[in-house]
C-alpha atoms as a PDB file:
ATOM      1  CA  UNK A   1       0.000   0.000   0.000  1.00  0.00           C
ATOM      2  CA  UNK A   2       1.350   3.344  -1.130  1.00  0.00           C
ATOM      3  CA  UNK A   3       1.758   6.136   1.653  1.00  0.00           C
ATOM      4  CA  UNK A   4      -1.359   8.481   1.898  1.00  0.00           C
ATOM      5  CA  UNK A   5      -0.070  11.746   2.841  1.00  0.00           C
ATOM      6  CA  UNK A   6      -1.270  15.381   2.535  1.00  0.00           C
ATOM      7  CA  UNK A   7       0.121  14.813  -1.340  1.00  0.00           C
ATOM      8  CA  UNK A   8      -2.602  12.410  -2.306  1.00  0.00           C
ATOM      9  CA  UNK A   9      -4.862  13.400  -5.198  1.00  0.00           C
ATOM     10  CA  UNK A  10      -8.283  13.843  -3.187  1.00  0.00           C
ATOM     11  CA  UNK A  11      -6.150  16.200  -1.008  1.00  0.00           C
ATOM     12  CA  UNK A  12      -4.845  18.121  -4.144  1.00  0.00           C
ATOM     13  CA  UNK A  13      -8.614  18.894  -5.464  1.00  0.00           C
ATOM     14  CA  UNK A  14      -9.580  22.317  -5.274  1.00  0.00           C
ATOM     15  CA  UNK A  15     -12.356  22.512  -2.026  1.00  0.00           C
ATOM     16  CA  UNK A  16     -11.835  18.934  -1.096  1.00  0.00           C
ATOM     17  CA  UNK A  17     -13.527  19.642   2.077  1.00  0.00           C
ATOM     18  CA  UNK A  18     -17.098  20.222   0.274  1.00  0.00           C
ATOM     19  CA  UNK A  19     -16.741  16.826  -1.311  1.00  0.00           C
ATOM     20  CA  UNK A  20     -16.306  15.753   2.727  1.00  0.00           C
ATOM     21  CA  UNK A  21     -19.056  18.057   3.733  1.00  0.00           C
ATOM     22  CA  UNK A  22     -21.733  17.162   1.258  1.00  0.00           C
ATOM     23  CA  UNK A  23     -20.654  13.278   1.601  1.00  0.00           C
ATOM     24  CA  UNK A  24     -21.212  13.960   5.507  1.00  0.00           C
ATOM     25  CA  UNK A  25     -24.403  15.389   5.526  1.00  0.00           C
ATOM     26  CA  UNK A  26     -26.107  12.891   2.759  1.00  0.00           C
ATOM     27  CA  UNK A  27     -24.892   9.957   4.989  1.00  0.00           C
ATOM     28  CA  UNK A  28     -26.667  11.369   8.115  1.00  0.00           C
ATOM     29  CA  UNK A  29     -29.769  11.607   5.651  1.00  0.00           C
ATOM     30  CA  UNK A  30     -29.130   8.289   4.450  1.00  0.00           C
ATOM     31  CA  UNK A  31     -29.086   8.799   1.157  1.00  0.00           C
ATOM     32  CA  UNK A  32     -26.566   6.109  -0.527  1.00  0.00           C
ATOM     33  CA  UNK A  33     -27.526   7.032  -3.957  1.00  0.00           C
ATOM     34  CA  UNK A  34     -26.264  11.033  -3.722  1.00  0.00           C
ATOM     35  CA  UNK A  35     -23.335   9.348  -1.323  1.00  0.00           C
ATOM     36  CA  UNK A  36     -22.650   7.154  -4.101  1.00  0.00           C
ATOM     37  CA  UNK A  37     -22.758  10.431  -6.805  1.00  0.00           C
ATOM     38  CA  UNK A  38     -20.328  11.997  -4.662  1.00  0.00           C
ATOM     39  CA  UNK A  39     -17.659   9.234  -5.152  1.00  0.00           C
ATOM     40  CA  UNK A  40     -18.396   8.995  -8.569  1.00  0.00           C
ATOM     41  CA  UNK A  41     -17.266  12.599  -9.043  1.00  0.00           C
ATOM     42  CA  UNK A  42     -14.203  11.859  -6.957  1.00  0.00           C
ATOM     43  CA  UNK A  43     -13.034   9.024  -9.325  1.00  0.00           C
ATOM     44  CA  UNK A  44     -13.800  11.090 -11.657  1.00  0.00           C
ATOM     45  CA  UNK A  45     -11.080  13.933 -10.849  1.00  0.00           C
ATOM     46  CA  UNK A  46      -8.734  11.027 -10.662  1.00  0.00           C
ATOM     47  CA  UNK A  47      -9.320   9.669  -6.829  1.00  0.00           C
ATOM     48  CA  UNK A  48      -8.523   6.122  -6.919  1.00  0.00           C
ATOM     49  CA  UNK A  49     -11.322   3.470  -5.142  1.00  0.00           C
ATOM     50  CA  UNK A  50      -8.289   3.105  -2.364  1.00  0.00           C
ATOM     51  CA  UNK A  51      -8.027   6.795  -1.802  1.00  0.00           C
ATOM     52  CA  UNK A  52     -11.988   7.191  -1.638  1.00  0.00           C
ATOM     53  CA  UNK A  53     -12.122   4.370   1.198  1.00  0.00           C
ATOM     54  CA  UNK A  54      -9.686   6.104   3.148  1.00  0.00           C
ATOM     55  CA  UNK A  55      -9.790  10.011   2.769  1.00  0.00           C
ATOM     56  CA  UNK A  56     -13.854  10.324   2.385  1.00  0.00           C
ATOM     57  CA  UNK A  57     -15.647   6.799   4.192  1.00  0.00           C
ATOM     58  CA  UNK A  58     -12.997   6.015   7.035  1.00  0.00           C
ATOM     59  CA  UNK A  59     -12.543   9.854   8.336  1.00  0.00           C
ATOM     60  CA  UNK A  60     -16.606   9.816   7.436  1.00  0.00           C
ATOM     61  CA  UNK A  61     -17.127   7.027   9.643  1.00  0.00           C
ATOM     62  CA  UNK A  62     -15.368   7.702  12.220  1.00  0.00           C
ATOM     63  CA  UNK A  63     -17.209  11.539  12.667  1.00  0.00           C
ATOM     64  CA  UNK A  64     -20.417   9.327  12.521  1.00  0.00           C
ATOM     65  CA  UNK A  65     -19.300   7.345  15.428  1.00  0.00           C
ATOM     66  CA  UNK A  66     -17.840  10.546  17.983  1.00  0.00           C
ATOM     67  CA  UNK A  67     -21.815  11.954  16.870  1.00  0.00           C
ATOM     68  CA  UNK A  68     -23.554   9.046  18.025  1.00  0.00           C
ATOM     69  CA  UNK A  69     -20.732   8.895  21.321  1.00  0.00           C
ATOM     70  CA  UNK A  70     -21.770  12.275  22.512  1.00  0.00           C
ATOM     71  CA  UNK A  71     -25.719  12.261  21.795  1.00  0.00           C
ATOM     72  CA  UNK A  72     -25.496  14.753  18.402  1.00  0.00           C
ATOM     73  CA  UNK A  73     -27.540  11.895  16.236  1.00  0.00           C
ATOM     74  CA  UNK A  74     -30.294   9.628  17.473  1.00  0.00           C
ATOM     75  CA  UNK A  75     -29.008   5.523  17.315  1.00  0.00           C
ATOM     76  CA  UNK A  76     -31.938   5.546  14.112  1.00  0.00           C
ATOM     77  CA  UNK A  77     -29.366   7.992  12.093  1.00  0.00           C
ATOM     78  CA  UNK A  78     -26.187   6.372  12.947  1.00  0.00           C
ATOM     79  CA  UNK A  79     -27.623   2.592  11.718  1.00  0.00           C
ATOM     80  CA  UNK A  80     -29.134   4.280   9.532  1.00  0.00           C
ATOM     81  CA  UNK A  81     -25.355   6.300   8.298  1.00  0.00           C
ATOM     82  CA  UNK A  82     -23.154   2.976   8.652  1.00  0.00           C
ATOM     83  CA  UNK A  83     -25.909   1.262   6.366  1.00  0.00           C
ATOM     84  CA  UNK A  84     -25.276   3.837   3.357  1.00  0.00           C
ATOM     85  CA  UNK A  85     -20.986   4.033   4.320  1.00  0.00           C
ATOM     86  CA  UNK A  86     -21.465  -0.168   3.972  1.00  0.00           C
ATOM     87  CA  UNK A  87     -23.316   0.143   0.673  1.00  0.00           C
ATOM     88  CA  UNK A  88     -20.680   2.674  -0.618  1.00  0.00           C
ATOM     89  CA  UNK A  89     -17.797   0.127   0.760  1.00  0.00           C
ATOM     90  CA  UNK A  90     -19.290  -2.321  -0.961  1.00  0.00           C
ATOM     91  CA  UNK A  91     -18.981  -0.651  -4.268  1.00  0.00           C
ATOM     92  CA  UNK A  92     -15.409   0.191  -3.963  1.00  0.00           C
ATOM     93  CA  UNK A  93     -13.933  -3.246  -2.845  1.00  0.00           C
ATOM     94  CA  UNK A  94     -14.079  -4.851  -6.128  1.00  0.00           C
ATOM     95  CA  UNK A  95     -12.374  -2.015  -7.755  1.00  0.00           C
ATOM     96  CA  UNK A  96      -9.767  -2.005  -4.659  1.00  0.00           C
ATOM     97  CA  UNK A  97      -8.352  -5.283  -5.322  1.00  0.00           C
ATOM     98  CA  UNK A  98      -8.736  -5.135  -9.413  1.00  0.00           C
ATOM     99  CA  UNK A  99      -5.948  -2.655  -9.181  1.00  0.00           C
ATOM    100  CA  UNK A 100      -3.715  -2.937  -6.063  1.00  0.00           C
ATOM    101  CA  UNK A 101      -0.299  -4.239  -6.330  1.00  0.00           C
ATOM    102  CA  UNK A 102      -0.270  -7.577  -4.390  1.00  0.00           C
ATOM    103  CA  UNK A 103       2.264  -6.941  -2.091  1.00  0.00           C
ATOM    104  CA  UNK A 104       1.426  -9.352   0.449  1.00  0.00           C
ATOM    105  CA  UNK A 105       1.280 -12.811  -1.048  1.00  0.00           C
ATOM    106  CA  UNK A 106      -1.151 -15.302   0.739  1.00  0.00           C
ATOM    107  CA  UNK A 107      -0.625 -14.280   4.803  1.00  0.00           C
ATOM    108  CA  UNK A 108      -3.881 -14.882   6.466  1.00  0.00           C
ATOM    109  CA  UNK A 109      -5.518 -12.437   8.981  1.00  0.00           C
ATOM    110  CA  UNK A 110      -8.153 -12.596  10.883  1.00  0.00           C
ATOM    111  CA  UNK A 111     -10.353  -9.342  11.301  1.00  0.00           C
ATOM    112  CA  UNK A 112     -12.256  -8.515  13.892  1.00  0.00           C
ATOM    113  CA  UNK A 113     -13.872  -5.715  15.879  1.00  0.00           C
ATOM    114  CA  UNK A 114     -13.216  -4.436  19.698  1.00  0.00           C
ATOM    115  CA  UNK A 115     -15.168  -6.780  22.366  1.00  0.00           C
ATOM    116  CA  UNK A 116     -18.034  -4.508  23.843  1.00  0.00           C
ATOM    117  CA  UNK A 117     -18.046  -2.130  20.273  1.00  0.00           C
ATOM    118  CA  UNK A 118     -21.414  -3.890  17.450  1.00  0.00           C
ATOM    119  CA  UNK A 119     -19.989  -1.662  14.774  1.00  0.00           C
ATOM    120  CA  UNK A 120     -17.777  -3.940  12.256  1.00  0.00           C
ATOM    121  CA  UNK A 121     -17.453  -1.127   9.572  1.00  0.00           C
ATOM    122  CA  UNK A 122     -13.884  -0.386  10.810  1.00  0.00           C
ATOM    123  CA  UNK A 123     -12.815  -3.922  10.574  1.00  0.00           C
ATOM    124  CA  UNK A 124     -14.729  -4.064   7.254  1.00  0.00           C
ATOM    125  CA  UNK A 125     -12.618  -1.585   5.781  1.00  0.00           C
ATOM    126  CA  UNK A 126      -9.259  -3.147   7.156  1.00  0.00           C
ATOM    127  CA  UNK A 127     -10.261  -6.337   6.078  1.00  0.00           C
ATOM    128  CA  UNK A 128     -10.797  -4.959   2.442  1.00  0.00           C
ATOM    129  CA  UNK A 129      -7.793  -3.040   2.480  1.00  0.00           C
ATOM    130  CA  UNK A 130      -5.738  -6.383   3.874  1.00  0.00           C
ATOM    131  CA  UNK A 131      -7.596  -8.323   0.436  1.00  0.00           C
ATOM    132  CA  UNK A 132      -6.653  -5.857  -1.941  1.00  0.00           C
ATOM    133  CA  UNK A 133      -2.913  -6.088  -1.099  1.00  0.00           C
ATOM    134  CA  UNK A 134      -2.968  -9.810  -1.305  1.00  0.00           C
ATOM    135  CA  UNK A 135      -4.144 -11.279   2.302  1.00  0.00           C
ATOM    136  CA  UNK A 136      -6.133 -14.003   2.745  1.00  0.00           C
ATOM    137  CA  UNK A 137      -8.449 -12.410   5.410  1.00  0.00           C
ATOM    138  CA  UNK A 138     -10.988 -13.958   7.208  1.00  0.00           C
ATOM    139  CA  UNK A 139     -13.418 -11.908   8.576  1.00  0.00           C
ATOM    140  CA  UNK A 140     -15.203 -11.797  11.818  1.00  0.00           C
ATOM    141  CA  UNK A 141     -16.401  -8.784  12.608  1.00  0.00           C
ATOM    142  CA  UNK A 142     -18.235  -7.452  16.407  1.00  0.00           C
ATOM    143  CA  UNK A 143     -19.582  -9.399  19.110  1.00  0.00           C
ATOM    144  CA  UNK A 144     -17.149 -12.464  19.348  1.00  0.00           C
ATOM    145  CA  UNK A 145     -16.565 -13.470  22.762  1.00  0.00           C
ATOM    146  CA  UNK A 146     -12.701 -14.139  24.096  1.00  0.00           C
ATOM    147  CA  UNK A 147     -13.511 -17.542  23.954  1.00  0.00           C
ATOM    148  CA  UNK A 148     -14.923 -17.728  20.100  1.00  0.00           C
ATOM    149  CA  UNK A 149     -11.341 -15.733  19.384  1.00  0.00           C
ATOM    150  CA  UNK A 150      -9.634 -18.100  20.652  1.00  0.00           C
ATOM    151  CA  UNK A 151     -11.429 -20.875  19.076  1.00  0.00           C
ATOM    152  CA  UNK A 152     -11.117 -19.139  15.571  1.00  0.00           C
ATOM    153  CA  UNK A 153      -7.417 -18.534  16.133  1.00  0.00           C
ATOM    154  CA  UNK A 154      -7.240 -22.147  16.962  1.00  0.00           C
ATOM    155  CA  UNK A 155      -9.430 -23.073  13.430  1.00  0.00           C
ATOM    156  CA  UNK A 156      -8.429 -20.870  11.039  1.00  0.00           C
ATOM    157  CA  UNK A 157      -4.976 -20.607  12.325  1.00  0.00           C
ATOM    158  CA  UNK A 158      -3.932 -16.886  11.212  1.00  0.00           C
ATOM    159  CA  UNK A 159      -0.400 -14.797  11.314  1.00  0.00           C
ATOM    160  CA  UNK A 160      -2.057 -12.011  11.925  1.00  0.00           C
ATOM    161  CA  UNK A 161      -4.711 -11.069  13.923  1.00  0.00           C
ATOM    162  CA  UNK A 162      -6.125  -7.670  13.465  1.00  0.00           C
ATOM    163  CA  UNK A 163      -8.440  -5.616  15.625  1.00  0.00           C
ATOM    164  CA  UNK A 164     -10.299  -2.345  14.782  1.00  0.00           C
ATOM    165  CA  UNK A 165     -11.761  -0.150  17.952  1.00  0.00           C
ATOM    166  CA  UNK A 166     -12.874   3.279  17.964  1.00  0.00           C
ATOM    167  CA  UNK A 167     -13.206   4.279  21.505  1.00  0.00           C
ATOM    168  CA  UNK A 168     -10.791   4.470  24.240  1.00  0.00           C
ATOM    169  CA  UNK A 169     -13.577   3.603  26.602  1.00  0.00           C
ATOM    170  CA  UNK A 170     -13.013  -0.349  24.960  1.00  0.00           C
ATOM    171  CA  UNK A 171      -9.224  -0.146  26.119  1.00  0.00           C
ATOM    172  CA  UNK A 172      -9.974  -1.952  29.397  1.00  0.00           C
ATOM    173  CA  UNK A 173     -12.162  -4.984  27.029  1.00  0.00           C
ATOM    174  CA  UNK A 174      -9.363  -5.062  24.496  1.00  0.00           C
ATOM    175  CA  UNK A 175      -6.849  -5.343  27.047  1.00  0.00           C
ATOM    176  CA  UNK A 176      -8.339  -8.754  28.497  1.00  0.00           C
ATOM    177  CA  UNK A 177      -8.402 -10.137  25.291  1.00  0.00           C
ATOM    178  CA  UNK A 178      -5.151  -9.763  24.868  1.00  0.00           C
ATOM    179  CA  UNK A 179      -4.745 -11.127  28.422  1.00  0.00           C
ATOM    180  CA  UNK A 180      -6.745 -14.402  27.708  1.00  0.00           C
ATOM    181  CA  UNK A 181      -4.687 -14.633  24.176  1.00  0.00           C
ATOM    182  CA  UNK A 182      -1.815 -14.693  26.038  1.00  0.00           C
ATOM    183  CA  UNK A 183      -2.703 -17.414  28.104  1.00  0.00           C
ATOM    184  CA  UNK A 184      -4.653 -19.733  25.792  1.00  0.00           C
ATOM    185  CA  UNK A 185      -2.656 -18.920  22.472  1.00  0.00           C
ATOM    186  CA  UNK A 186      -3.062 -21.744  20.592  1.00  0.00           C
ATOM    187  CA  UNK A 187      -0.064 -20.241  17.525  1.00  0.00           C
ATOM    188  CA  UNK A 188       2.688 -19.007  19.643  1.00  0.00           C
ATOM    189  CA  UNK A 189       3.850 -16.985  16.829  1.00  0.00           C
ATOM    190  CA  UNK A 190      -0.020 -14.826  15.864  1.00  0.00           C
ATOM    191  CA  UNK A 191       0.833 -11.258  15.984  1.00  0.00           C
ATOM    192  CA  UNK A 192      -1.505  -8.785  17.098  1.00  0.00           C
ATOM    193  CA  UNK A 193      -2.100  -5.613  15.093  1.00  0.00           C
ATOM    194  CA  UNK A 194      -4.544  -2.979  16.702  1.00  0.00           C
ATOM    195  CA  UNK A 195      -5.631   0.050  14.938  1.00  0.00           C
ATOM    196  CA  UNK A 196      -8.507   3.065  15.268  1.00  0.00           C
ATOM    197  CA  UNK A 197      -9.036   5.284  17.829  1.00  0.00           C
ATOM    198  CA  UNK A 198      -8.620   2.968  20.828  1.00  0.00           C
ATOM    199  CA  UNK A 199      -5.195   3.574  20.073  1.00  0.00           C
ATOM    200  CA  UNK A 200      -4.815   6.065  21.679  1.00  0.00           C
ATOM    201  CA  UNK A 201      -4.542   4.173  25.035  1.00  0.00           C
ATOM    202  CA  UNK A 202      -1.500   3.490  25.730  1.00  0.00           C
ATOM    203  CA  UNK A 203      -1.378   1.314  27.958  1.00  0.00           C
ATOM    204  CA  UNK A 204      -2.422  -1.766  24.998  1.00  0.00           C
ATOM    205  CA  UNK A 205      -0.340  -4.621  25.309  1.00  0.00           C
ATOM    206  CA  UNK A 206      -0.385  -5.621  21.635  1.00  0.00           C
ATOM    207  CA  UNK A 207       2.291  -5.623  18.802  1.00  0.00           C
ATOM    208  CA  UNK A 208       1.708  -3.427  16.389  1.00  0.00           C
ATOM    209  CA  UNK A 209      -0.541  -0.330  16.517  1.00  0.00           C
ATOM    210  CA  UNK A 210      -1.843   1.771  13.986  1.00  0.00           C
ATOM    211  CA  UNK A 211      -3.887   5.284  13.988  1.00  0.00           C
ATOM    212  CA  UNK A 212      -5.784   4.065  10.539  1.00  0.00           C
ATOM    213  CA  UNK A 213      -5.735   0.928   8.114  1.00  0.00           C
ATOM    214  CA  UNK A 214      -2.394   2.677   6.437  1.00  0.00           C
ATOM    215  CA  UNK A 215      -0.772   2.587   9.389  1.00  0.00           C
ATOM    216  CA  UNK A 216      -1.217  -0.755  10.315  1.00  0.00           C
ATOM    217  CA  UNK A 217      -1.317  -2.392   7.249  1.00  0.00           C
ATOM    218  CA  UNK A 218       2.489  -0.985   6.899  1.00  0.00           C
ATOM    219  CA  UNK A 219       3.392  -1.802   9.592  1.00  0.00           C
ATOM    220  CA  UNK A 220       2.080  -5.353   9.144  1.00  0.00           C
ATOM    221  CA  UNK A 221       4.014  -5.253   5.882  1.00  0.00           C
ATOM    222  CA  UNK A 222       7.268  -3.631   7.018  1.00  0.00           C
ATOM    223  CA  UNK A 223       7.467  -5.466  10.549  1.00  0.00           C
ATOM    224  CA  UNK A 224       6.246  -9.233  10.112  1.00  0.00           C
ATOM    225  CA  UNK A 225       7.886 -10.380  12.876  1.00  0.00           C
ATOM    226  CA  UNK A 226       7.681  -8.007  15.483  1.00  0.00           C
ATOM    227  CA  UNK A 227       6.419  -8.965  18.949  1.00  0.00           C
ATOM    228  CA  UNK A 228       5.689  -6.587  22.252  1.00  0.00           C
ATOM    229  CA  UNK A 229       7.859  -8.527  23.985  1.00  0.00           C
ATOM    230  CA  UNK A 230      11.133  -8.068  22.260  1.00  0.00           C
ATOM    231  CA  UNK A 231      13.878  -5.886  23.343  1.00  0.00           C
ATOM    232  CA  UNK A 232      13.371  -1.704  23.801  1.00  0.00           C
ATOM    233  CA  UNK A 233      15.975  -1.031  21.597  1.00  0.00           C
ATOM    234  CA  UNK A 234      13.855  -3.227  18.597  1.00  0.00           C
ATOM    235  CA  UNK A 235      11.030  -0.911  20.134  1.00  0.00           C
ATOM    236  CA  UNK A 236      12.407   2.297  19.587  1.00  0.00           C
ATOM    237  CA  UNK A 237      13.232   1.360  16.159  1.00  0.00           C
ATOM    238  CA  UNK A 238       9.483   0.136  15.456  1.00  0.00           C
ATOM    239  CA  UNK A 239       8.440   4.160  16.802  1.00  0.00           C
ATOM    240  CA  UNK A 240      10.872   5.314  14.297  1.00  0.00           C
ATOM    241  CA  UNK A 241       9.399   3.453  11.178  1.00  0.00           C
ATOM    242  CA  UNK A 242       5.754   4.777  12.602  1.00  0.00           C
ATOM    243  CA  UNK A 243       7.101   8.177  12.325  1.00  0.00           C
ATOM    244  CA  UNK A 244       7.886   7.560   8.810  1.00  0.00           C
ATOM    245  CA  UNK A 245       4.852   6.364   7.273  1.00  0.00           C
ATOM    246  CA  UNK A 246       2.613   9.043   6.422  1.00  0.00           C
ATOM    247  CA  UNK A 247      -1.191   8.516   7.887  1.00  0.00           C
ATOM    248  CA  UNK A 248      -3.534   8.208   5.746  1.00  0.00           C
ATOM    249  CA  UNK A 249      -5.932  11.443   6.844  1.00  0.00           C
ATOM    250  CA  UNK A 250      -4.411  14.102   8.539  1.00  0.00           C
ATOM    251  CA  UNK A 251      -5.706  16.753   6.789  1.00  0.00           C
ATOM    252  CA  UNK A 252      -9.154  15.363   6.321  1.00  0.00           C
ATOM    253  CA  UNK A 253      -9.071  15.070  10.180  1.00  0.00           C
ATOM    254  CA  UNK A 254      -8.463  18.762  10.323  1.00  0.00           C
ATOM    255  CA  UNK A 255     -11.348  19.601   7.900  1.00  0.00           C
ATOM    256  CA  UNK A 256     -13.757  16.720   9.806  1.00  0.00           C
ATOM    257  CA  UNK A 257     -12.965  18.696  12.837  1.00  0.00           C
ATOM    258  CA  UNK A 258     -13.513  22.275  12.034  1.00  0.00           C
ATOM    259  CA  UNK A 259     -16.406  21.705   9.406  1.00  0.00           C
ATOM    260  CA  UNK A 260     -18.161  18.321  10.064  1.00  0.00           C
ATOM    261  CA  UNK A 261     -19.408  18.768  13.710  1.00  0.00           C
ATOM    262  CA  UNK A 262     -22.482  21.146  13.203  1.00  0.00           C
ATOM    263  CA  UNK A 263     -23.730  18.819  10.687  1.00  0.00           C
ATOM    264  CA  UNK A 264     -24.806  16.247  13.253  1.00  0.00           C
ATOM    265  CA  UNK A 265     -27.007  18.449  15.419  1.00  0.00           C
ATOM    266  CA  UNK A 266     -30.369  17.577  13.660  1.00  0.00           C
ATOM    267  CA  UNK A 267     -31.915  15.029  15.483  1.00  0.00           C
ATOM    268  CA  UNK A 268     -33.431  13.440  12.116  1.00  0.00           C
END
């Protein structure tokens, strides 16, 4: 996967931030079809299916979710919004791994969502992303208990298994899972890749973490062996290579913040 920095092509296009605005406010209507129009003109200007998925639905998505955290939309419009982002997702895979470059050649991951989080978008979008550059993913999604992890580790024995959360709040959940992996491991070797806005925890006690998909998907790439427990020095160098790969959305962060959040105050 290429490195999505403030260079990328939707970032480039003259008042980028309406295309976020309008694509905002249709998928708090729920309106897939002008969501869908939206994209089109995107792809249009040159925006690759890849860039789409990460500089307008995953920034999109994750303003959806801080609405619904702090009480701006009503739990109708957020189904409701993650229905038209999946539809929208949906039309994009195909064209996502049509034309990425294989660079990962038959790994298997398993994806799956934060215990105590029922939103599998995130992990939707990582496990699409993880297809298109050659993974064999198998996908699980929300609501699996530690035990079902376990027992699909022990099944479908993955390399990788990677986790999407968005809220800090599931920290203390994630954490136990990765306390009851530890104990009941059942491939000594499984590396754990975290990435979204649990994050931002620090305190998480798995191997590789990522802000976005970019992030961790690189670092997946660039660090296949890797493990929490190895040496500090092998840490600091892992912090390093973080600092080097470009996430995905900065600037559409900036624009989500300063434009998107008055756009979720209608209680529709």
């Amino acid at each position: 996967m290429h490195k999505h920095t403030s260079t990328s092509v939707f970032s480039q296009i003259s008042q980028a931030h309406h295309f976020l605005e309008r694509f905002v406010y249709h998928t708090l209507q729920g309106e897939g079809g002008d969501c869908g129009g939206i994209v089109a003109e995107a792809v249009n200007l040159g925006v690759s299916s890849e860039e789409c998925v990460l500089e307008i639905l995953w920034p999109t998505m994750e303003c959806i979710q801080n609405l619904r955290r702090d009480g701006s939309i009503t739990v109708r419009t957020f189904n409701s919004a993650i229905r038209t982002l999946v539809q929208i997702l949906q039309f994009l895979v195909p064209r996502i791994h049509s034309i990425t470059n294989k660079v990962i050649q038959g790994r298997v991951m398993l994806v799956i969502t934060a215990p105590c989080e029922f939103d599998g978008l995130g992990a939707h979008i990582v496990a699409a992303l993880g297809e298109g550059l050659g993974w064999r993913v198998h996908f699980a999604g929300a609501g699996l208990s530690m035990e079902e992890v376990a027992h699909s580790i022990g099944l479908l024995k993955p390399e990788v298994l990677a986790i999407h959360g968005h809220f800090v709040e599931s920290a203390l959940a994630l954490q136990e899972l990765l306390d009851h992996l530890h104990k009941v491991r059942h491939r000594p070797g499984l590396q754990v890749a975290v990435c979204g806005g649990v994050t931002q925890c620090a305190a998480l006690d798995a191997d590789l973490v990522g802000r976005d998909p970019v992030e961790v998907l690189e670092l997946l790439a660039l660090c296949p062996n890797y493990r929490s427990t190895q040496s500090l020095e092998k840490k600091k160098s892992l912090e390093l290579m973080r600092e080097s790969i470009g996430v995905s959305n900065e600037v559409i962060r900036k624009v989500m913040a300063t434009h998107f959040r008055n756009l979720g105050l209608h209680r529709n």
